[in-house]
N, C-alpha and C. Protein backbone atom coordinates (compact mmCIF):
# COMPACT_ATOMS: atom_id res chain seq x y z
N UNK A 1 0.84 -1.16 0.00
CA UNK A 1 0.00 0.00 0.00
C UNK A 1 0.89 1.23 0.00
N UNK A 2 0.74 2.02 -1.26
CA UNK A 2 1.34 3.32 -0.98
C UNK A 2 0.71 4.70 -0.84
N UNK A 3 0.92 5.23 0.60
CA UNK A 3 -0.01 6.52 1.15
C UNK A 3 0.52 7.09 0.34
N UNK A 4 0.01 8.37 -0.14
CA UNK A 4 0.90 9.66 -0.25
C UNK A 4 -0.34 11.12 0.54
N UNK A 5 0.95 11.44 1.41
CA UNK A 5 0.29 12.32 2.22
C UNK A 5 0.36 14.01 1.83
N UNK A 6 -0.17 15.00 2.59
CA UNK A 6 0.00 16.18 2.53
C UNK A 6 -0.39 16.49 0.98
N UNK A 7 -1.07 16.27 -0.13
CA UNK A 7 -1.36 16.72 -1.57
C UNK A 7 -2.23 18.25 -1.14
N UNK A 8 -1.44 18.93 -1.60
CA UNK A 8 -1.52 20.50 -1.14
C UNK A 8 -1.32 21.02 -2.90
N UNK A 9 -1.67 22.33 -3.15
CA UNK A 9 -1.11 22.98 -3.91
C UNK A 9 0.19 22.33 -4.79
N UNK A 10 0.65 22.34 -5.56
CA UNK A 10 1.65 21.77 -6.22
C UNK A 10 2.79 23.28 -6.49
N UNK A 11 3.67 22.88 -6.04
CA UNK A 11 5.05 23.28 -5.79
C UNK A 11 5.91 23.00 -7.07
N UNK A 12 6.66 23.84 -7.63
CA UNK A 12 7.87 23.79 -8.49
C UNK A 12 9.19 23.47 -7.94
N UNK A 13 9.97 22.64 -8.24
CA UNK A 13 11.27 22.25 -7.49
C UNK A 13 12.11 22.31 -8.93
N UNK A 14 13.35 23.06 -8.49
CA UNK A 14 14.26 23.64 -9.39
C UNK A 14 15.74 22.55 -9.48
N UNK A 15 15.45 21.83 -10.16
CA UNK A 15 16.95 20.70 -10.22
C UNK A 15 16.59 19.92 -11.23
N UNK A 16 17.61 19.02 -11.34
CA UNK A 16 18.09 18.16 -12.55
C UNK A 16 17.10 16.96 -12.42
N UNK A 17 16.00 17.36 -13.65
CA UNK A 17 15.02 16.45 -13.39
C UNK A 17 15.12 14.96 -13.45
N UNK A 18 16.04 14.84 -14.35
CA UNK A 18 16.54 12.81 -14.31
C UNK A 18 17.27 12.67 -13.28
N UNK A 19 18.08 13.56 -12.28
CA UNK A 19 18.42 12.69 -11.04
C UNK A 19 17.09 12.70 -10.12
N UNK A 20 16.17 13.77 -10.67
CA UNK A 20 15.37 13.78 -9.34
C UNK A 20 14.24 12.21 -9.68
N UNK A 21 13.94 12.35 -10.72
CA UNK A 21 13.33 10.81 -11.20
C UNK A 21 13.89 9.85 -10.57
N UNK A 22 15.28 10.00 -10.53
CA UNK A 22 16.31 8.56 -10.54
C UNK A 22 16.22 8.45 -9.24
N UNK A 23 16.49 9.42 -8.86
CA UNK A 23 16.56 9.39 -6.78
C UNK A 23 15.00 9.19 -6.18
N UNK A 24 14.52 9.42 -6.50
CA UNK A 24 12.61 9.04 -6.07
C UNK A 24 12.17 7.26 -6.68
N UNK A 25 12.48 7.35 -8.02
CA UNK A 25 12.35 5.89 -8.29
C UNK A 25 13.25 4.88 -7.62
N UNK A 26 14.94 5.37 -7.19
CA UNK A 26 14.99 4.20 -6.76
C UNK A 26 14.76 3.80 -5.08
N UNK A 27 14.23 4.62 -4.61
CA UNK A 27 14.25 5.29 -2.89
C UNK A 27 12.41 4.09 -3.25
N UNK A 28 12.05 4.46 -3.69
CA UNK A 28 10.50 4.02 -4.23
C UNK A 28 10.50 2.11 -4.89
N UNK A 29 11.17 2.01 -5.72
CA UNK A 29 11.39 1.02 -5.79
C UNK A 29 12.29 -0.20 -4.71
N UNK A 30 13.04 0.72 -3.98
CA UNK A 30 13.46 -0.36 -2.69
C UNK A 30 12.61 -0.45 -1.68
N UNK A 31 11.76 0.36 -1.50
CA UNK A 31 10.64 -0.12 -0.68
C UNK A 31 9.98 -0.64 -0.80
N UNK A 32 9.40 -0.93 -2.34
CA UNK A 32 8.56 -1.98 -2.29
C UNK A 32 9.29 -2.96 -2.60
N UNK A 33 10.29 -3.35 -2.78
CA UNK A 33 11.17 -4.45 -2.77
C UNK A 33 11.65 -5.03 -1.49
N UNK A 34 11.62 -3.90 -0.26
CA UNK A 34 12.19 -4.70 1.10
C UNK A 34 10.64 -4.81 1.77
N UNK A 35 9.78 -4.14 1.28
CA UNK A 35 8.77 -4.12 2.72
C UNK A 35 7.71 -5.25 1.79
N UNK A 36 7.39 -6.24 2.40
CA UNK A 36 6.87 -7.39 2.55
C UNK A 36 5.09 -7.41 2.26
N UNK A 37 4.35 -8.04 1.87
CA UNK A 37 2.99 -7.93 1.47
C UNK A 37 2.13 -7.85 2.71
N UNK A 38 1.44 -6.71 2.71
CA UNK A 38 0.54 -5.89 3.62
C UNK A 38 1.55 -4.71 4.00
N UNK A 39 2.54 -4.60 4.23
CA UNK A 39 3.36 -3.40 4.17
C UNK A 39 3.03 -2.47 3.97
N UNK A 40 3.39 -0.77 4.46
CA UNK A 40 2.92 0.25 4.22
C UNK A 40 4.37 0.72 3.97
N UNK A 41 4.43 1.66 2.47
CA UNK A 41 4.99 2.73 2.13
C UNK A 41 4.98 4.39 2.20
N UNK A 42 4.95 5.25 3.03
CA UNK A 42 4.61 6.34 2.80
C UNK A 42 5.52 7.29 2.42
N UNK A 43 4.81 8.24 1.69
CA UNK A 43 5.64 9.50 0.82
C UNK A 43 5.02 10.65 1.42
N UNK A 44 6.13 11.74 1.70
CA UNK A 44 5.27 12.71 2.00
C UNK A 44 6.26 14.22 1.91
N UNK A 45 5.79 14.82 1.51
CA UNK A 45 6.53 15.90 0.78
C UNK A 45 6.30 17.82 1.43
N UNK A 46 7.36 17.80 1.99
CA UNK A 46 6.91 19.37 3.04
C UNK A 46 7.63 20.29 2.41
N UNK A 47 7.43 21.38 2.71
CA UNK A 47 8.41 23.01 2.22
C UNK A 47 8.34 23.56 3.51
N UNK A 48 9.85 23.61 3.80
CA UNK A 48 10.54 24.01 4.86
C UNK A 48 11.75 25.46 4.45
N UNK A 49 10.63 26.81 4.91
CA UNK A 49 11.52 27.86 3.74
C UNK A 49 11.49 27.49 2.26
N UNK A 50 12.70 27.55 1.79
CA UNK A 50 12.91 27.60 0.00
C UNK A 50 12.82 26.06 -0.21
N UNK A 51 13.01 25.16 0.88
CA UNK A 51 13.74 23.84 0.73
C UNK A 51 12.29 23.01 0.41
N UNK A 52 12.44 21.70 -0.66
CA UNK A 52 11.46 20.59 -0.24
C UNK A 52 12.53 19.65 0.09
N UNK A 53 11.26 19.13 1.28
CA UNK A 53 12.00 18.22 2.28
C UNK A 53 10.93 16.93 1.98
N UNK A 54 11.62 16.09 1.04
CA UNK A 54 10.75 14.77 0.57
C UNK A 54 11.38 13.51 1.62
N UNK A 55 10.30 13.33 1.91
CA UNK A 55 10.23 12.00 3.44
C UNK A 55 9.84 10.48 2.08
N UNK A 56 10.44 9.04 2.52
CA UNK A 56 9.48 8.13 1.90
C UNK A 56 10.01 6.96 3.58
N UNK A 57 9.27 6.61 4.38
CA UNK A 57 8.68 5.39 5.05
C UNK A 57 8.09 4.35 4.79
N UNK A 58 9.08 3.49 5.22
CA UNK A 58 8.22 2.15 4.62
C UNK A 58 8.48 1.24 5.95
N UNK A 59 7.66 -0.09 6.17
CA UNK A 59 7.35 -1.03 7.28
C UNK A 59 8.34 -2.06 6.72
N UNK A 60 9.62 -2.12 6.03
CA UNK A 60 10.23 -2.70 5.31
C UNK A 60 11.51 -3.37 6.54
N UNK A 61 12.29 -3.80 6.01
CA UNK A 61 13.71 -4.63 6.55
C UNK A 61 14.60 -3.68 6.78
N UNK A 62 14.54 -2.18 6.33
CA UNK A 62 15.35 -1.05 6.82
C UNK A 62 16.71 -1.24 6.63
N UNK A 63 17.28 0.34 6.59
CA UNK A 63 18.79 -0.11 5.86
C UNK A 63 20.00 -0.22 7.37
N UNK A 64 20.80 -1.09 7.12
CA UNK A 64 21.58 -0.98 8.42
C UNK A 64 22.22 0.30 8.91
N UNK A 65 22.53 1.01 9.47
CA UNK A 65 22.83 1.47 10.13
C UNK A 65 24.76 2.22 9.79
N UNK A 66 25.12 1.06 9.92
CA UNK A 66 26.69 1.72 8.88
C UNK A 66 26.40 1.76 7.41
N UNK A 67 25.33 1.31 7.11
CA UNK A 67 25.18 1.47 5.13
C UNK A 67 24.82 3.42 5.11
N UNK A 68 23.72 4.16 6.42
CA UNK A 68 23.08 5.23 6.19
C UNK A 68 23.90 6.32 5.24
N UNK A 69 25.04 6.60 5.64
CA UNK A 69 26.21 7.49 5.77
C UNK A 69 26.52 7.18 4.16
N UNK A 70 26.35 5.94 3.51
CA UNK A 70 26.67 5.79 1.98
C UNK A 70 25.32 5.72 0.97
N UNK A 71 24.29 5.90 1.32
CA UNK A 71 22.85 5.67 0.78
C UNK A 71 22.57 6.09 -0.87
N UNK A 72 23.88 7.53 -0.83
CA UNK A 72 23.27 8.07 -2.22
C UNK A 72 24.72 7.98 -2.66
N UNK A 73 25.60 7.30 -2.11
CA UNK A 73 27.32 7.19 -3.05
C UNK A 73 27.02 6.17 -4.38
N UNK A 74 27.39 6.42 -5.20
CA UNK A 74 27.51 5.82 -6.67
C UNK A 74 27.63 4.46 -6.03
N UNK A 75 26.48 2.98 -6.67
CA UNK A 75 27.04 2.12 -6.92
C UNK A 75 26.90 1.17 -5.18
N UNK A 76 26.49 1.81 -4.23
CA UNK A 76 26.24 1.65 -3.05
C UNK A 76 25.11 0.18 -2.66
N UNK A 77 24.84 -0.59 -2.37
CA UNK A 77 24.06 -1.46 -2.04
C UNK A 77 24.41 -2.49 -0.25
N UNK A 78 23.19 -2.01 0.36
CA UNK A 78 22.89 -2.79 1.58
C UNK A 78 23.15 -4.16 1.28
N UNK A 79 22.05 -4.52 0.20
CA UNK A 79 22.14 -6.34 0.45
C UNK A 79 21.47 -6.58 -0.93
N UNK A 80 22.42 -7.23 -1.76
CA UNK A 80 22.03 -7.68 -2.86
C UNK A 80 21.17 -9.17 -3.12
N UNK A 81 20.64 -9.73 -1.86
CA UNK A 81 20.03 -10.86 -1.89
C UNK A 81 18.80 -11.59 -2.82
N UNK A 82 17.80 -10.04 -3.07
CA UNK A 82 17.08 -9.82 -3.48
C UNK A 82 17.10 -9.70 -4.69
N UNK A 83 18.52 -9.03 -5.53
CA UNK A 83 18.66 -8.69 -6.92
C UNK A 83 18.50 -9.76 -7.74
């Protein structure tokens, strides 16, 4: 199940639209890949000042803990078990 919360007014965000695709699809696609059937995914998207501050939660297997710190480094993977 994927919530998506807060649908307000629609907002313009100023950046490189194929990383921003790339970084949402794959943040989006590992959640429904770790979080398990009946699982909840949520997305939820705030403006904090100039900034959007995009949240995604999921009821999933979660990433360890020393992986956090490398999440968006080129080429990076928790656990390829699944691939």
């Amino acid at each position: 199940m994927l919530i998506v919360s807060n649908i307000i007014t629609p907002q313009w965000i100023e950046g490189d639209r194929v990383r921003l695709a790339q970084v949402l699809s794959n943040l989006l696609n590992n959640a429904t890949k770790y979080t398990g059937e009946g699982g909840k995914i949520m997305l939820n998207v705030t403006r904090e000042g100039s900034t959007a501050v995009i949240e995604i939660r999921d009821t999933g297997i979660g990433i360890p803990a020393a992986t956090l710190p490398h999440i968006f480094d080129l080429f990076i993977q928790a656990d390829d078990s699944l691939a």
